[in-house]
N, C-alpha and C. Protein backbone atom coordinates (compact mmCIF):
# COMPACT_ATOMS: atom_id res chain seq x y z
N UNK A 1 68.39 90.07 118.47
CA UNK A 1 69.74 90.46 118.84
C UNK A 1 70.34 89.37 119.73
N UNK A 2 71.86 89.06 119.23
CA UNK A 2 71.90 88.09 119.75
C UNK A 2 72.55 88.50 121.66
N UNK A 3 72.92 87.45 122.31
CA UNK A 3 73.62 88.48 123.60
C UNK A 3 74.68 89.07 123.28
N UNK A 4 76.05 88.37 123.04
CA UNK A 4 77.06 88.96 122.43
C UNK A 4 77.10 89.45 121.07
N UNK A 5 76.14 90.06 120.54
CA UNK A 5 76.34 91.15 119.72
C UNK A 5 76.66 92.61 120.18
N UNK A 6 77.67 93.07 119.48
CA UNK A 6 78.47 94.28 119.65
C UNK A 6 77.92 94.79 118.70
N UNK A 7 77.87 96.27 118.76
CA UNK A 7 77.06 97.67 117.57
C UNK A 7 78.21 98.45 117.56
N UNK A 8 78.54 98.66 116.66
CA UNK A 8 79.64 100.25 116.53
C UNK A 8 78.86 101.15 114.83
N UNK A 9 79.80 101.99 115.64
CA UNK A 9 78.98 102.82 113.87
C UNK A 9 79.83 102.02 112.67
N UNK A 10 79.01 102.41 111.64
CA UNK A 10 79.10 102.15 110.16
C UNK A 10 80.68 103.06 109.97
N UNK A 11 81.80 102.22 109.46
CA UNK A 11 82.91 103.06 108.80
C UNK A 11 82.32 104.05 107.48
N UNK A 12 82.66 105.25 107.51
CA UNK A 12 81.93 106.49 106.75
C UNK A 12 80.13 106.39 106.43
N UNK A 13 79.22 105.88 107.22
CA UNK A 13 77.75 106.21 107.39
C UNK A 13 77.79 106.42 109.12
N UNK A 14 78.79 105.95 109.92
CA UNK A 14 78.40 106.24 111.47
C UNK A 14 77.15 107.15 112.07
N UNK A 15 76.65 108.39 111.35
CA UNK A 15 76.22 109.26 111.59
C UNK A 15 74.97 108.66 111.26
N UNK A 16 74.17 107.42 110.39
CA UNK A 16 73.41 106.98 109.94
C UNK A 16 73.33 105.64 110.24
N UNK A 17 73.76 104.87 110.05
CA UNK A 17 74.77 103.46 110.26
C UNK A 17 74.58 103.22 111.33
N UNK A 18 74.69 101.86 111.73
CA UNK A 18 75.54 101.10 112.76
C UNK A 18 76.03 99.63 112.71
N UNK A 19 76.93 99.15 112.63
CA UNK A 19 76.76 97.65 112.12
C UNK A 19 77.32 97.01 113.35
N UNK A 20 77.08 95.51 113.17
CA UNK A 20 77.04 94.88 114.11
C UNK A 20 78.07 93.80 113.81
N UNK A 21 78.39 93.22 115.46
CA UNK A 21 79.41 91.73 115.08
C UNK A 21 79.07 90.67 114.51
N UNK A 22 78.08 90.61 114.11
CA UNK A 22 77.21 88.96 113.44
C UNK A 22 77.06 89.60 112.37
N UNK A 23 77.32 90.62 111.56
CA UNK A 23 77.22 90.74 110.01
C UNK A 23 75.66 91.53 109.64
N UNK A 24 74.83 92.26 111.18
CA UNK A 24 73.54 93.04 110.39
C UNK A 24 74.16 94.50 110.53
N UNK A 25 73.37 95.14 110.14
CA UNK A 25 73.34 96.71 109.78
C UNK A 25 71.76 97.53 110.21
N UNK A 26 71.75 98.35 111.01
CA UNK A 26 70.66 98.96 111.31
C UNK A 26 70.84 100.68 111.32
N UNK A 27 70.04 100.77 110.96
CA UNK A 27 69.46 102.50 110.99
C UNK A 27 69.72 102.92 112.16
N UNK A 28 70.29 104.39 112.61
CA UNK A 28 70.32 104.57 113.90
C UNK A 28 70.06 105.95 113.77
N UNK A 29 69.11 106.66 113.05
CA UNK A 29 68.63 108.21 112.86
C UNK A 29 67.25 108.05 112.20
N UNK A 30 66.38 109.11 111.95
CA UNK A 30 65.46 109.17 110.81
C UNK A 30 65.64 109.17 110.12
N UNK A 31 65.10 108.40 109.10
CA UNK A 31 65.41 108.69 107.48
C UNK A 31 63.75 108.96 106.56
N UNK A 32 63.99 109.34 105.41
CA UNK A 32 62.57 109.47 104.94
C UNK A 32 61.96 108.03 104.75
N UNK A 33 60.84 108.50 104.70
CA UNK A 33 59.65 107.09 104.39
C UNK A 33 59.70 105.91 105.03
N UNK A 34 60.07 104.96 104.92
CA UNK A 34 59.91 103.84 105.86
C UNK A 34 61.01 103.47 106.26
N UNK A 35 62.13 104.12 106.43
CA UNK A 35 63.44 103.90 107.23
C UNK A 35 63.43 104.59 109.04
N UNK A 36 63.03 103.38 109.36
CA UNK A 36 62.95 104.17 110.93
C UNK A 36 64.51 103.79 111.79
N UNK A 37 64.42 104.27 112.93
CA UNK A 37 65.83 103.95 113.98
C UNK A 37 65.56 102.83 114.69
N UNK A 38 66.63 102.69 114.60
CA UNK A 38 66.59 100.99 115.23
C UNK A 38 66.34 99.88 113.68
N UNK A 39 66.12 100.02 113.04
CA UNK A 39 65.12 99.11 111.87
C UNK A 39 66.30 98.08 111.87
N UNK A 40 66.80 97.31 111.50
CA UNK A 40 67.85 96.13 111.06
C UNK A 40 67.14 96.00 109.28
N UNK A 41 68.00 96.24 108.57
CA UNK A 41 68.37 96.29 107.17
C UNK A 41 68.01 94.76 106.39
N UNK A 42 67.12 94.31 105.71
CA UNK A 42 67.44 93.59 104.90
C UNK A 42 68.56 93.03 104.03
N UNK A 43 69.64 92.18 104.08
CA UNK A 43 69.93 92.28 102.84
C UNK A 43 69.68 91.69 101.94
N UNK A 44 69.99 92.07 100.25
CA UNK A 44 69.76 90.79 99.15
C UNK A 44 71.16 90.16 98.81
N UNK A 45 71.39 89.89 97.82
CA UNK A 45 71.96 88.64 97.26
C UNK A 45 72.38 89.17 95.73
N UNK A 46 74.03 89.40 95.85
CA UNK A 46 74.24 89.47 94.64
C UNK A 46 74.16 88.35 93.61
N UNK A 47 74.89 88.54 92.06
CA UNK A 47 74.38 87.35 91.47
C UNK A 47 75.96 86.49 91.78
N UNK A 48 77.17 86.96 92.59
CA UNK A 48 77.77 86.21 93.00
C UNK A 48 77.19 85.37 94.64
N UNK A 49 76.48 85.82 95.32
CA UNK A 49 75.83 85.40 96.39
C UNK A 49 76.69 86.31 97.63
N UNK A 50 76.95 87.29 97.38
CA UNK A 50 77.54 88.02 98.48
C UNK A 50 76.05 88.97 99.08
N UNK A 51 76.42 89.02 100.08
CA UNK A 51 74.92 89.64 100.87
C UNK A 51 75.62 91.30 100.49
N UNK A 52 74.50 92.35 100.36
CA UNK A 52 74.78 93.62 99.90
C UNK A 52 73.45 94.48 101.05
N UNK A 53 73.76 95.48 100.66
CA UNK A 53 72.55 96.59 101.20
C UNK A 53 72.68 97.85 100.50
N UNK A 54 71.27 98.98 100.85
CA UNK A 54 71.19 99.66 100.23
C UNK A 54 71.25 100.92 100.60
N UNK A 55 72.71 101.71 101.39
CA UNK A 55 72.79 102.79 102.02
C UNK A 55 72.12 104.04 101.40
N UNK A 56 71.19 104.64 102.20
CA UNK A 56 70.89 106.10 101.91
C UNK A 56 70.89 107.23 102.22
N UNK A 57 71.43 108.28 102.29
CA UNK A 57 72.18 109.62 102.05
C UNK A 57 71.78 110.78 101.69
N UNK A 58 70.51 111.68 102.32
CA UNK A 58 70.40 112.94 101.24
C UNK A 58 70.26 112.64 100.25
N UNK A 59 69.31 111.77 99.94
CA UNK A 59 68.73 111.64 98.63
C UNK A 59 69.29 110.32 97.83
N UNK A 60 70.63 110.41 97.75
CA UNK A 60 71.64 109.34 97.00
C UNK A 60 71.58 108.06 97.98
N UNK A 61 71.52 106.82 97.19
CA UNK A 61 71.60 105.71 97.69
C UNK A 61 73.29 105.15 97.27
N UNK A 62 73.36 104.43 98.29
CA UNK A 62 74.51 103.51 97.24
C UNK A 62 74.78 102.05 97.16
N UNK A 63 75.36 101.35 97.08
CA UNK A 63 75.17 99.60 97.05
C UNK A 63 76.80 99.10 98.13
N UNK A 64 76.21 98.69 98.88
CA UNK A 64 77.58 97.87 99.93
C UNK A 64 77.44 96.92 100.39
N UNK A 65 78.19 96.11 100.17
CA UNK A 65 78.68 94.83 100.62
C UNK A 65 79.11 94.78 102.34
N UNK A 66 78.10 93.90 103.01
CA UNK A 66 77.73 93.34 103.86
C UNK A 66 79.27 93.23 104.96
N UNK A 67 80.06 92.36 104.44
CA UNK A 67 80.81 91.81 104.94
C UNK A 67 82.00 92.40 104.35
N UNK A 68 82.53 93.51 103.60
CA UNK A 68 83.19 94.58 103.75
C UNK A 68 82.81 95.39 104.93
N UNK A 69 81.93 96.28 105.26
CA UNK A 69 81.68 96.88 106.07
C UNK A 69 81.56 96.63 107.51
N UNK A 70 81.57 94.98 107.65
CA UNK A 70 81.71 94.58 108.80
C UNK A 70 83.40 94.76 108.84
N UNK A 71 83.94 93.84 108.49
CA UNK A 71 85.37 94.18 108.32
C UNK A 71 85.94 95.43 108.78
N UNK A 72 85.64 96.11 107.74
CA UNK A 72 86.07 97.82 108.29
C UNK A 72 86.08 98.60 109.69
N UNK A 73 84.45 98.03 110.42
CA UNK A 73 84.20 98.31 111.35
C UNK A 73 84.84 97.86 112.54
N UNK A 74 85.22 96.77 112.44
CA UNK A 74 86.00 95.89 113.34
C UNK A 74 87.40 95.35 113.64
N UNK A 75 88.56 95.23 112.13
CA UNK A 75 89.21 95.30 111.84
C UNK A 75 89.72 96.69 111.47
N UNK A 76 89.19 97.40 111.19
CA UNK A 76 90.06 98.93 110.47
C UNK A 76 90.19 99.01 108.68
N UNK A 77 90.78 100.17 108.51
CA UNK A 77 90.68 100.10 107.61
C UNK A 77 91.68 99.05 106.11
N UNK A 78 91.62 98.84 105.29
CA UNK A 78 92.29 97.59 104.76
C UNK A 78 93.75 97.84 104.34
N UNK A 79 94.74 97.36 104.24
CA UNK A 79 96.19 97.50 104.83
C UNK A 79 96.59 98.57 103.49
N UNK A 80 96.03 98.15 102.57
CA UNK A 80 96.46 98.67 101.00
C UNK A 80 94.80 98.66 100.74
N UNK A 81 95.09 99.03 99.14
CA UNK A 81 93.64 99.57 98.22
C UNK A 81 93.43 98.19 97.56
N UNK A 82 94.70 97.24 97.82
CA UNK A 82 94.19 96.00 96.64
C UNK A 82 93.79 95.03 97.97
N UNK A 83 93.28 95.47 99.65
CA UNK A 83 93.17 93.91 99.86
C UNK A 83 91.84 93.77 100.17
N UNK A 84 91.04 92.73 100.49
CA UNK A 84 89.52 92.39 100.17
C UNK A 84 89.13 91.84 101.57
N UNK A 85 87.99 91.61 101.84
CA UNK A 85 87.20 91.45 102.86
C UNK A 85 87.45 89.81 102.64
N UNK A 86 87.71 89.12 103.19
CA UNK A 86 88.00 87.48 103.03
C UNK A 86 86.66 86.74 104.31
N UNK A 87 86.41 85.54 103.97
CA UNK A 87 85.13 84.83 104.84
C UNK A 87 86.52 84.08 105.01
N UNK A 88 87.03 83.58 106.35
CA UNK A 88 87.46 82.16 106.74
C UNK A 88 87.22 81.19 106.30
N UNK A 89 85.86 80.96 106.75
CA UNK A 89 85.00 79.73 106.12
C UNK A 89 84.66 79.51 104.74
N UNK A 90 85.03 80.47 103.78
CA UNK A 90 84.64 80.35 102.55
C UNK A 90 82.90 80.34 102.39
N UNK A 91 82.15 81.15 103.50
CA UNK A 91 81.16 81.05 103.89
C UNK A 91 80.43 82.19 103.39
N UNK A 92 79.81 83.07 102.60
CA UNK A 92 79.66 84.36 101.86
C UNK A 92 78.65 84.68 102.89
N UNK A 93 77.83 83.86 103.06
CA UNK A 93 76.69 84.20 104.44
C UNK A 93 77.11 84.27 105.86
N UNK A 94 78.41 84.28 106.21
CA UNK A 94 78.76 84.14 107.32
C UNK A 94 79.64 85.61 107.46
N UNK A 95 78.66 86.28 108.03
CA UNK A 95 79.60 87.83 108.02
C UNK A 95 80.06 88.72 109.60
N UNK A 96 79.96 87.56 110.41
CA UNK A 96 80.53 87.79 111.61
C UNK A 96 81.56 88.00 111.27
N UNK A 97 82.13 88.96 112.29
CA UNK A 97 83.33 89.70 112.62
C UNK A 97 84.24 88.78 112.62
N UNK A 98 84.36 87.48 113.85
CA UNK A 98 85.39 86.49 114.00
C UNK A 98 85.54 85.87 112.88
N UNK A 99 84.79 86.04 111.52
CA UNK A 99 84.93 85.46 110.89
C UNK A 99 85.65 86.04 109.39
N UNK A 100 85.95 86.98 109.39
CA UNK A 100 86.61 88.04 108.17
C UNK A 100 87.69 88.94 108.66
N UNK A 101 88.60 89.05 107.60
CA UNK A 101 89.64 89.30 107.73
C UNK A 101 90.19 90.07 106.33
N UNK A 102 91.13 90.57 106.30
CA UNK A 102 91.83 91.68 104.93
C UNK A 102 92.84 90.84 104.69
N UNK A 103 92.50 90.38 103.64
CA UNK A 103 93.23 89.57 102.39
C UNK A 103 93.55 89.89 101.01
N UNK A 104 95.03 89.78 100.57
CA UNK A 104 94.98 90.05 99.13
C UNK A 104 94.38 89.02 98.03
N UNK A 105 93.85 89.57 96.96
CA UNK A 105 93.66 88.46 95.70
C UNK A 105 93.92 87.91 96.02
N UNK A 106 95.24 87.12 96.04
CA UNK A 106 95.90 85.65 96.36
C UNK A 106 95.61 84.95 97.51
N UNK A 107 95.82 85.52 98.62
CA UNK A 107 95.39 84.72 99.62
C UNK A 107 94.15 84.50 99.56
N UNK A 108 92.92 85.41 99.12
CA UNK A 108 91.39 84.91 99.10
C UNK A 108 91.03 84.17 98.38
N UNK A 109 91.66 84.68 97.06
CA UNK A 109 91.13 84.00 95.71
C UNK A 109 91.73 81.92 95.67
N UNK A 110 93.27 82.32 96.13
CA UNK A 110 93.63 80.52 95.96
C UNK A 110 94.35 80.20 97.45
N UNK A 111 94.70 80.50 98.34
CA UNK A 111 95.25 79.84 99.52
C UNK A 111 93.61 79.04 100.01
N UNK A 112 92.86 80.20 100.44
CA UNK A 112 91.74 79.81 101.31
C UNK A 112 90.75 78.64 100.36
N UNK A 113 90.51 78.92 99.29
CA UNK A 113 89.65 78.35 98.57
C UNK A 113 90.63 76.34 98.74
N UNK A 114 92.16 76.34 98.54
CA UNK A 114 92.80 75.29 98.39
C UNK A 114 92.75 74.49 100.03
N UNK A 115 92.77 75.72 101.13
CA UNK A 115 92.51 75.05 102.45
C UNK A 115 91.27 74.72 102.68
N UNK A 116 90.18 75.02 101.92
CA UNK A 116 88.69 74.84 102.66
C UNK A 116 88.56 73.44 101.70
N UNK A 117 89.56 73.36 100.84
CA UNK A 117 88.91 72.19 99.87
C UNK A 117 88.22 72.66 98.66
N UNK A 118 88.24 73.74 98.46
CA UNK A 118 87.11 74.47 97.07
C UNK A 118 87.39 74.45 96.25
N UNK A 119 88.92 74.35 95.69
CA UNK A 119 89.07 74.09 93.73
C UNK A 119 89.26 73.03 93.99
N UNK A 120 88.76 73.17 92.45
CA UNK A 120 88.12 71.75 91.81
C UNK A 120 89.07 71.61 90.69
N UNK A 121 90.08 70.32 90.75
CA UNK A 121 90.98 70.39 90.44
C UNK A 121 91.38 68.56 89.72
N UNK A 122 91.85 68.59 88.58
CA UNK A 122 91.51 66.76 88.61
C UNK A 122 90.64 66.40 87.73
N UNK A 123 90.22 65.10 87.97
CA UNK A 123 89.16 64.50 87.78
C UNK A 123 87.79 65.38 87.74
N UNK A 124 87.81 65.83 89.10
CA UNK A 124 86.66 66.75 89.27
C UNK A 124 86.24 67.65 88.27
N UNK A 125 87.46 68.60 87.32
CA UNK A 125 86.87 69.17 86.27
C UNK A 125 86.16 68.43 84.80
N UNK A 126 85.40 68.86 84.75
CA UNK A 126 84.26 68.35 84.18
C UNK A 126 84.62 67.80 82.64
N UNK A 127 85.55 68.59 81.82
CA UNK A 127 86.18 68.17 80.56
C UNK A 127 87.32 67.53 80.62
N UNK A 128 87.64 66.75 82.22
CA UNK A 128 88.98 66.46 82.00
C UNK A 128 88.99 64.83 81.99
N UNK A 129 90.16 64.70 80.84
CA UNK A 129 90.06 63.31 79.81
C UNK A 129 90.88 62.11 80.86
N UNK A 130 91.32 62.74 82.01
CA UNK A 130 92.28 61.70 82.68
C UNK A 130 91.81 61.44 84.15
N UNK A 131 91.87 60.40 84.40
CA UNK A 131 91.95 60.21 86.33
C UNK A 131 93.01 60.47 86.72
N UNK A 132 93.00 60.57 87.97
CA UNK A 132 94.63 60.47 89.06
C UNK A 132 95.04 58.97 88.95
N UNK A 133 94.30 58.18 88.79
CA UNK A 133 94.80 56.62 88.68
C UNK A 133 95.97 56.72 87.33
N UNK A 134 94.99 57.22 86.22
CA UNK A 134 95.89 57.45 84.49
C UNK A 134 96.95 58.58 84.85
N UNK A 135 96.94 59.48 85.70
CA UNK A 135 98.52 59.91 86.20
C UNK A 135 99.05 59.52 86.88
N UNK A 136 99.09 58.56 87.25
CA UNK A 136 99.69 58.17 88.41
C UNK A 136 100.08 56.74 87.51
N UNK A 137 99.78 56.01 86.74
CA UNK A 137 100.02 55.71 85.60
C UNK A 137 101.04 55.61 84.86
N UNK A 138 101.03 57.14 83.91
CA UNK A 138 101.22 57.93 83.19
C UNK A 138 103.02 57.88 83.94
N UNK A 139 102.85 58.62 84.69
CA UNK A 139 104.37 59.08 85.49
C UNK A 139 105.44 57.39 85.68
N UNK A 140 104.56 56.21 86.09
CA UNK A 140 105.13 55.22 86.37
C UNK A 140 106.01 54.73 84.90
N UNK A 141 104.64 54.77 83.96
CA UNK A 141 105.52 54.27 82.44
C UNK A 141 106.53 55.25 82.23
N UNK A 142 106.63 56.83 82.59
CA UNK A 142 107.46 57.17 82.19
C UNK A 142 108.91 57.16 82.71
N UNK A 143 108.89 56.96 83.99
CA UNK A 143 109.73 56.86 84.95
C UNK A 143 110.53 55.24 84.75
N UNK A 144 109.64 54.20 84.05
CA UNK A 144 110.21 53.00 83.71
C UNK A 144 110.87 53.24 82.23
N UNK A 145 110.90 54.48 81.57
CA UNK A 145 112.05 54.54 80.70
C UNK A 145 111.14 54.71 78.98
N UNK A 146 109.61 54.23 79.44
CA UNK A 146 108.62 54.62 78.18
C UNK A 146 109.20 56.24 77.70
N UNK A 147 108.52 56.22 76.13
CA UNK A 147 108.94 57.56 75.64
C UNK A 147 107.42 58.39 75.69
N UNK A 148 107.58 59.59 75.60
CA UNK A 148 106.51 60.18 75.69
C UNK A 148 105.23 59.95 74.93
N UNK A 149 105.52 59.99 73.30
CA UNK A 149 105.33 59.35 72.10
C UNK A 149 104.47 58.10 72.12
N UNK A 150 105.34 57.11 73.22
CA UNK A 150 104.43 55.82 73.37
C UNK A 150 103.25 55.80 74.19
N UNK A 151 103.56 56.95 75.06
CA UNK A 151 102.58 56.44 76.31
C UNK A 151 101.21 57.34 75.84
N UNK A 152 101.57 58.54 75.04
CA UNK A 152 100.46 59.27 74.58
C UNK A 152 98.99 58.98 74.40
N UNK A 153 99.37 58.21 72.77
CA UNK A 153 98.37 56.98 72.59
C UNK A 153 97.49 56.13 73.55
N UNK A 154 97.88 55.93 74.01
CA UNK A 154 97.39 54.63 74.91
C UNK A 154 96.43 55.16 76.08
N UNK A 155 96.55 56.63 75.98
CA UNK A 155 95.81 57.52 76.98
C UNK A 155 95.01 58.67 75.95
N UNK A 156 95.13 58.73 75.11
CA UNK A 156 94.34 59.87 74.23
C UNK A 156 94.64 61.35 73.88
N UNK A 157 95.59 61.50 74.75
CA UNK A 157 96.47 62.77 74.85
C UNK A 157 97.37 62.82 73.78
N UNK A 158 98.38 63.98 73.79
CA UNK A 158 99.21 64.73 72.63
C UNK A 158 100.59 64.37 73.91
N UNK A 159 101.89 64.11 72.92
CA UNK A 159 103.27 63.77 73.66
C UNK A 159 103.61 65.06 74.58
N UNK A 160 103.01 66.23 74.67
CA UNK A 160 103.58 67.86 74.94
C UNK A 160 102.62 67.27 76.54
N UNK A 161 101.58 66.67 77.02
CA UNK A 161 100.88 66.44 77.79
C UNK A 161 101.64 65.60 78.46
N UNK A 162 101.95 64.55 78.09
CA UNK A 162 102.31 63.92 78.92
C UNK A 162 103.86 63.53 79.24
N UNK A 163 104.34 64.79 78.83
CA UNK A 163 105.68 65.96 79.33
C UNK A 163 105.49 66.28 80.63
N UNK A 164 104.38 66.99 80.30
CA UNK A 164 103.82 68.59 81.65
C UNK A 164 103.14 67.50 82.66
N UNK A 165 102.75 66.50 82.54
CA UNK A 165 101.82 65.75 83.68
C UNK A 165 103.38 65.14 84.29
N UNK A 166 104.43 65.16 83.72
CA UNK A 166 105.62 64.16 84.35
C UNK A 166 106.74 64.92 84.55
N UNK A 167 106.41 66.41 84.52
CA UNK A 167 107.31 67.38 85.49
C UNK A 167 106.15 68.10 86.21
N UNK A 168 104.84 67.92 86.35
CA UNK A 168 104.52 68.69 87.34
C UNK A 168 103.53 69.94 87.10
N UNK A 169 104.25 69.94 85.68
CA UNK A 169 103.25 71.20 85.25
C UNK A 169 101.67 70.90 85.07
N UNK A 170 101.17 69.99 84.41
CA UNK A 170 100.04 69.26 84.72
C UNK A 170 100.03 68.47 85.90
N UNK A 171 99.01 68.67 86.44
CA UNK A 171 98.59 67.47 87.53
C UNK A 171 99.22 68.10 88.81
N UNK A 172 99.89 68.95 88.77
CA UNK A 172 100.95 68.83 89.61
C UNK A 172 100.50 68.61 91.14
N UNK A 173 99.00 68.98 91.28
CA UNK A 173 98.78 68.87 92.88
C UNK A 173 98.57 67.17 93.09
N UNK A 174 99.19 66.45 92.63
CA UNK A 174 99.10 64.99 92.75
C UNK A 174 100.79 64.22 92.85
N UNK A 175 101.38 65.55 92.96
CA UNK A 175 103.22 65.33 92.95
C UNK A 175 103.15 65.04 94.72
């Protein structure tokens, strides 16, 4: 335990529950068989890599996510039904409190991922036929008055491509 770790109950297990500010979860009653009080919870590893656990209940178990439940506990409950437990850090193992927050799709899925640096976008994708040098290129011949038609060729692409790379629609995070 660390010093500044804080314990509050589990949002809907409290009575069983207790989770903590650094992202563990411990037993705080008897439970059958080898669930004692006090115990601190294992967790595993989904096959997205989100840490989970395995709440149990009068018999019924159920499956929860780590760093939802921290969230909940600390933050409250989430503003709407569509917003999600977000890592700052883009960190899935990092389930401290200071570190999560209630985010919609959008902000989790593409603001944070575009501020931490995480899509992969460019060059970087793995089937993609062009550099930023060949758009950057690309935009100059066209901007010197080349037709779409001409510059196509000469790069391997279709004229509809190198349209969308010279308004933006392709490439565009290189505008």
């Amino acid at each position: 335990m660390t010093p500044c770790e804080k314990w509050v109950p589990c949002p809907g297990w409290g009575h069983i529950y207790a989770v903590s500010s650094q992202g563990r979860v411990k037993r705080v009653v008897p439970g059958v068989g080898k669930a004692r009080v006090g115990h601190v919870l294992r967790p595993g590893l989904n096959p997205k890599g989100y840490q989970s656990l395995v709440l149990c209940e009068a018999g019924a178990s159920f499956t929860r996510y780590i760093h939802r439940l921290v969230c909940e506990a600390f933050h409250g409950p989430p503003p709407t039904p569509r917003h999600q437990a977000a890592h700052k850090d883009d960190d899935k193992l990092n389930n401290a409190a200071c570190n999560l927050y209630w985010a919609t799709p959008l902000e989790n899925g593409g603001r944070d991922r575009r501020k931490n640096d995480r899509i992969v976008q460019g060059s970087k994708i793995g089937r993609a036929k062009l550099t930023e040098a060949d758009v950057t290129e690309i935009r100059r011949l066209r901007a010197a008055g080349m037709l779409c038609r001409e510059i196509a060729p000469q790069f391997g692409i279709a004229d509809h491509t190198v349209s969308r790379i010279c308004t933006g629609t392709r490439w565009g995070h290189l505008l």
